[in-house]
N, C-alpha and C. Protein backbone atom coordinates (compact mmCIF):
# COMPACT_ATOMS: atom_id res chain seq x y z
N UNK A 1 10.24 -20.89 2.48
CA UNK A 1 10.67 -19.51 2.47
C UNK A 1 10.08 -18.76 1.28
N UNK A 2 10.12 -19.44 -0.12
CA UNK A 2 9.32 -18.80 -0.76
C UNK A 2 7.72 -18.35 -0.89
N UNK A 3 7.28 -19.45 -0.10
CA UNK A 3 5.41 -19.06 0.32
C UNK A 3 5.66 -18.12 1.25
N UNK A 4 6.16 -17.75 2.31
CA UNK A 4 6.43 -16.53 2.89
C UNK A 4 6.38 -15.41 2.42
N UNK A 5 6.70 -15.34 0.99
CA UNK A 5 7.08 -13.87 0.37
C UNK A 5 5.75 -14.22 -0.78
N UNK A 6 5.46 -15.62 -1.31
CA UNK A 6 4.54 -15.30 -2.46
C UNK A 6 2.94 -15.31 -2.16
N UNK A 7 3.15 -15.75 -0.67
CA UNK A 7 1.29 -15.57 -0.33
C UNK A 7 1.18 -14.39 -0.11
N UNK A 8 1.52 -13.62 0.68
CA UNK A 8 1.72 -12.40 1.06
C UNK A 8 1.51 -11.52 -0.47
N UNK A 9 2.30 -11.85 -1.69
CA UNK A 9 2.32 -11.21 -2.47
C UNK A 9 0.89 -11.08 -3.43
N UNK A 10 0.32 -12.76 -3.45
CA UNK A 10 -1.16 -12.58 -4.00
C UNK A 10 -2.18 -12.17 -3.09
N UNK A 11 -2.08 -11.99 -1.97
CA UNK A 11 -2.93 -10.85 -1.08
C UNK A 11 -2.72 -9.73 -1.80
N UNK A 12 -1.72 -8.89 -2.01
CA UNK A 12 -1.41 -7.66 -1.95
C UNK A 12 -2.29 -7.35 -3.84
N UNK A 13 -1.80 -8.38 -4.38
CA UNK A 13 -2.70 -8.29 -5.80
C UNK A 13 -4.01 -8.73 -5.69
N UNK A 14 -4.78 -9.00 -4.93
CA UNK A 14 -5.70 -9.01 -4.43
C UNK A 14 -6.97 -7.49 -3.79
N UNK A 15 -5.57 -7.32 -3.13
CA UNK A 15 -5.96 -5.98 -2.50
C UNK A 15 -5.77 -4.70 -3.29
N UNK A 16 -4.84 -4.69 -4.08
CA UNK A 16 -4.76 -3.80 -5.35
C UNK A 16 -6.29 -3.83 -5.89
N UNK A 17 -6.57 -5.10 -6.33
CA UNK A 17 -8.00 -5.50 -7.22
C UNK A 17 -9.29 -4.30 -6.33
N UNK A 18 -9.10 -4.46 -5.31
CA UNK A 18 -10.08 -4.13 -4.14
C UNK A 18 -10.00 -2.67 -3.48
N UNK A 19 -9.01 -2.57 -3.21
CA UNK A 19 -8.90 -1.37 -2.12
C UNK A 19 -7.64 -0.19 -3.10
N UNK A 20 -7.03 -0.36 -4.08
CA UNK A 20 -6.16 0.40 -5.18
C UNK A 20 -4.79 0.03 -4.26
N UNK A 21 -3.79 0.84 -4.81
CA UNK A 21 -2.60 0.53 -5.13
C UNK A 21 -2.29 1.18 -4.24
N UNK A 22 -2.61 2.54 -3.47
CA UNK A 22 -2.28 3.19 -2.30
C UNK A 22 -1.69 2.57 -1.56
N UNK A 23 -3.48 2.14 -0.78
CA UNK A 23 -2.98 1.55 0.51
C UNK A 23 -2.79 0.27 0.60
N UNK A 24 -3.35 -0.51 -0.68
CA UNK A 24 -2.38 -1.49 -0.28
C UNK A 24 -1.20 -1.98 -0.34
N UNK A 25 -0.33 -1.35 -1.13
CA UNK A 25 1.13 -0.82 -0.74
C UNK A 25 1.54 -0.71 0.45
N UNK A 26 0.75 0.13 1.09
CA UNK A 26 1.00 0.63 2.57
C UNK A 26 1.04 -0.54 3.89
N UNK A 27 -0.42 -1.03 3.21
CA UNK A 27 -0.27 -2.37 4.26
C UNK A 27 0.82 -2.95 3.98
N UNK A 28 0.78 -4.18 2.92
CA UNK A 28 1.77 -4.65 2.54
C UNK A 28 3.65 -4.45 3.23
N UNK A 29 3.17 -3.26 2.83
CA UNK A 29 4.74 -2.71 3.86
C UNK A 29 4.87 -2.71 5.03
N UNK A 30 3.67 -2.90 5.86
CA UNK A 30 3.60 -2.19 7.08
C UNK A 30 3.65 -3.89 7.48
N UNK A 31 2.66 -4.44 6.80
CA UNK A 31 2.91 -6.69 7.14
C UNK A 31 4.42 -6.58 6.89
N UNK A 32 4.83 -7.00 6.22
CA UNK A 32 5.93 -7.48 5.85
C UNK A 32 7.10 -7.14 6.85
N UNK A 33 6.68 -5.37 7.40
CA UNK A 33 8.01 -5.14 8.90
C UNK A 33 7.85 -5.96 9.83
N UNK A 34 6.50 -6.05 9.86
CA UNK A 34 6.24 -6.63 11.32
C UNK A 34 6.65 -8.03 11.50
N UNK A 35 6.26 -8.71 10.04
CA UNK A 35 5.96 -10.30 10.18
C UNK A 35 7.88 -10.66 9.91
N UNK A 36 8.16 -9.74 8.94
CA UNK A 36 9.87 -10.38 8.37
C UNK A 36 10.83 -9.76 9.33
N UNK A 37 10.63 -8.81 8.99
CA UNK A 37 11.44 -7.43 9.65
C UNK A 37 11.18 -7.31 11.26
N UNK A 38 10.13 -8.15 11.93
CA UNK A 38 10.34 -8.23 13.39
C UNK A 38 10.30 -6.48 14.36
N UNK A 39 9.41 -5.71 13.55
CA UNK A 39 9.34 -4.11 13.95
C UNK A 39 8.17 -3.97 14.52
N UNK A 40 8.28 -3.10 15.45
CA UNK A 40 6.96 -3.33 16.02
C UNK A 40 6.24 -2.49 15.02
N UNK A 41 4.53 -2.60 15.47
CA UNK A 41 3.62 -2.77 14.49
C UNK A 41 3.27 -1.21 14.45
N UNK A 42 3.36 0.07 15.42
CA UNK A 42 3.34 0.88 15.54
C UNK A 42 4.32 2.02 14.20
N UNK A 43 5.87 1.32 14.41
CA UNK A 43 6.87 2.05 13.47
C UNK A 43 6.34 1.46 11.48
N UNK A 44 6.09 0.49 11.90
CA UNK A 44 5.57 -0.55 10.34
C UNK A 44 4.75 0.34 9.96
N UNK A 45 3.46 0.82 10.65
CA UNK A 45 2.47 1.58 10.07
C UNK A 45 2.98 2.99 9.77
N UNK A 46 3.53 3.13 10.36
CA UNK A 46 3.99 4.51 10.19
C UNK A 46 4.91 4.73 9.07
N UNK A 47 5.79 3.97 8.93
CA UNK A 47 7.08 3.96 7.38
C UNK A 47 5.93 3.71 5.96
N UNK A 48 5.13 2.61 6.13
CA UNK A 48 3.92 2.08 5.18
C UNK A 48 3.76 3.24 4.67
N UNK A 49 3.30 4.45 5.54
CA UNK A 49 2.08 5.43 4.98
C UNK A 49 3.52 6.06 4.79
N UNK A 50 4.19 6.73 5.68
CA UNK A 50 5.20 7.72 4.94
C UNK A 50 5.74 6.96 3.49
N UNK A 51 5.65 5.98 3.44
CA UNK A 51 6.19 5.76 2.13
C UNK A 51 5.53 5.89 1.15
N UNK A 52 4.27 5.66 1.45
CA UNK A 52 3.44 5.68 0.51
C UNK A 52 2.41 6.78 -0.12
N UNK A 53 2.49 7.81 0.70
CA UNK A 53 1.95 9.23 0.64
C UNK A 53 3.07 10.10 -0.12
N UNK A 54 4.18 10.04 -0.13
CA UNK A 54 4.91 10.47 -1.05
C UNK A 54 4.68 10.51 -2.77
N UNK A 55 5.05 9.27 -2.95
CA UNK A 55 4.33 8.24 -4.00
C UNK A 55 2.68 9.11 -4.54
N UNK A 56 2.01 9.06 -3.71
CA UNK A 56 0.47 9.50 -3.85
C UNK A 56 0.66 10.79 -4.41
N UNK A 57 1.57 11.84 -3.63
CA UNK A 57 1.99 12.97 -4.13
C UNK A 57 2.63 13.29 -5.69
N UNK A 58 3.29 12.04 -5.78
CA UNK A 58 4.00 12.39 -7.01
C UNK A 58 3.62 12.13 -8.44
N UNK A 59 2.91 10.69 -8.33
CA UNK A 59 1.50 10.56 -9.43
C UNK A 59 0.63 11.06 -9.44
N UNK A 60 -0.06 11.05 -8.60
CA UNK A 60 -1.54 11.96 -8.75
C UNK A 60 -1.48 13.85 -8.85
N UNK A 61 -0.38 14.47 -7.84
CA UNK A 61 -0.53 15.32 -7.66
C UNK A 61 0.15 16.37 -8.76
N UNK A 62 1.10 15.32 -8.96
CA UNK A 62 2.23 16.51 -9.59
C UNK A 62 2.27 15.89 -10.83
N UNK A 63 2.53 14.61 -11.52
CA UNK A 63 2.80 13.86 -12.84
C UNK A 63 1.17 14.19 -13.34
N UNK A 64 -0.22 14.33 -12.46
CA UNK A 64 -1.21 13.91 -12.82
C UNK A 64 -1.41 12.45 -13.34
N UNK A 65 -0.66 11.65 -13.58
CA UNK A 65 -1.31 10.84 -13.41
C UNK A 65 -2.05 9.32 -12.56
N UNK A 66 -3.06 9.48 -12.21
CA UNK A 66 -3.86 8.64 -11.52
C UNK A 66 -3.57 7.61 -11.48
N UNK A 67 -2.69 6.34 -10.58
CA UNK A 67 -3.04 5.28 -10.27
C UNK A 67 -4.63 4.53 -9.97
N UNK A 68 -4.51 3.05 -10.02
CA UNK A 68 -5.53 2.85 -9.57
C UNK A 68 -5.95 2.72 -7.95
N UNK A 69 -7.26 3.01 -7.58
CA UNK A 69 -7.78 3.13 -6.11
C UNK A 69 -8.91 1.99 -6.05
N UNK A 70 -8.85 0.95 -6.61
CA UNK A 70 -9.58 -0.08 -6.79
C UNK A 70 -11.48 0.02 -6.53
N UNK A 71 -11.54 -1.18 -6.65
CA UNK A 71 -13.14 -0.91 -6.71
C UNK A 71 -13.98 -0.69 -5.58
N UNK A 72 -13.64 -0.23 -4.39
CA UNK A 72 -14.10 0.63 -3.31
C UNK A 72 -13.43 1.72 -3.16
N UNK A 73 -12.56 2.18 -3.36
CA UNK A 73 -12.25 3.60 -3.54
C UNK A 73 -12.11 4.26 -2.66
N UNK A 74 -10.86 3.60 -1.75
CA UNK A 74 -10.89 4.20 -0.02
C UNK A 74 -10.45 5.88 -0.10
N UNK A 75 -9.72 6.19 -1.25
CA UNK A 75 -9.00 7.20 -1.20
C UNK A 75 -10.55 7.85 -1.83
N UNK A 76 -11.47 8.27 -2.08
CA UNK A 76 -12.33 8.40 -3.37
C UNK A 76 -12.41 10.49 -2.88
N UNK A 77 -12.49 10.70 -1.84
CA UNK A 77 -12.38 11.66 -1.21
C UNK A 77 -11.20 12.22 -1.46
N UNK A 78 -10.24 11.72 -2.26
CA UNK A 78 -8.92 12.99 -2.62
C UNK A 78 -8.91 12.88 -4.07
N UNK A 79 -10.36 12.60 -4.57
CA UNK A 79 -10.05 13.14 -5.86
C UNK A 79 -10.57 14.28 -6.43
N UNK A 80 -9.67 14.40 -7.37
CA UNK A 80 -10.26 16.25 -7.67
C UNK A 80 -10.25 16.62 -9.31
């Protein structure tokens, strides 16, 4: 039960390393409904990003300050 929650978790620090903290948050959330939480994969993706676009809003947009978007830079297009 605990490799359940801690593989999953060094992916996600993995994917931080790679793709930033956004989206892989987003995934992360969106795995974890589907695989724990038993949701279909449609509502998972959808809570992921609403959750996580908030968030995006509130550091970057309004606190200014920038999380990281890792070293491909999926978001690289909303910076300003």
């Amino acid at each position: 039960q605990v490799l359940s929650v801690l593989i999953p978790a060094g992916f996600y620090v993995l994917g931080v390393e790679l793709i930033g903290i956004y989206v892989s948050a987003a995934i992360y959330i969106a795995i974890f409904m589907v695989w724990l939480g038993h949701y279909h994969w449609i509502k998972s993706v959808v809570v992921g990003v609403a959750i996580r676009v908030p968030m995006f809003l509130m550091f970057q947009v309004w606190f200014l300050v920038p999380l990281y978007k890792g070293a491909y830079n999926p978001l690289g297009f909303l910076d300003y």
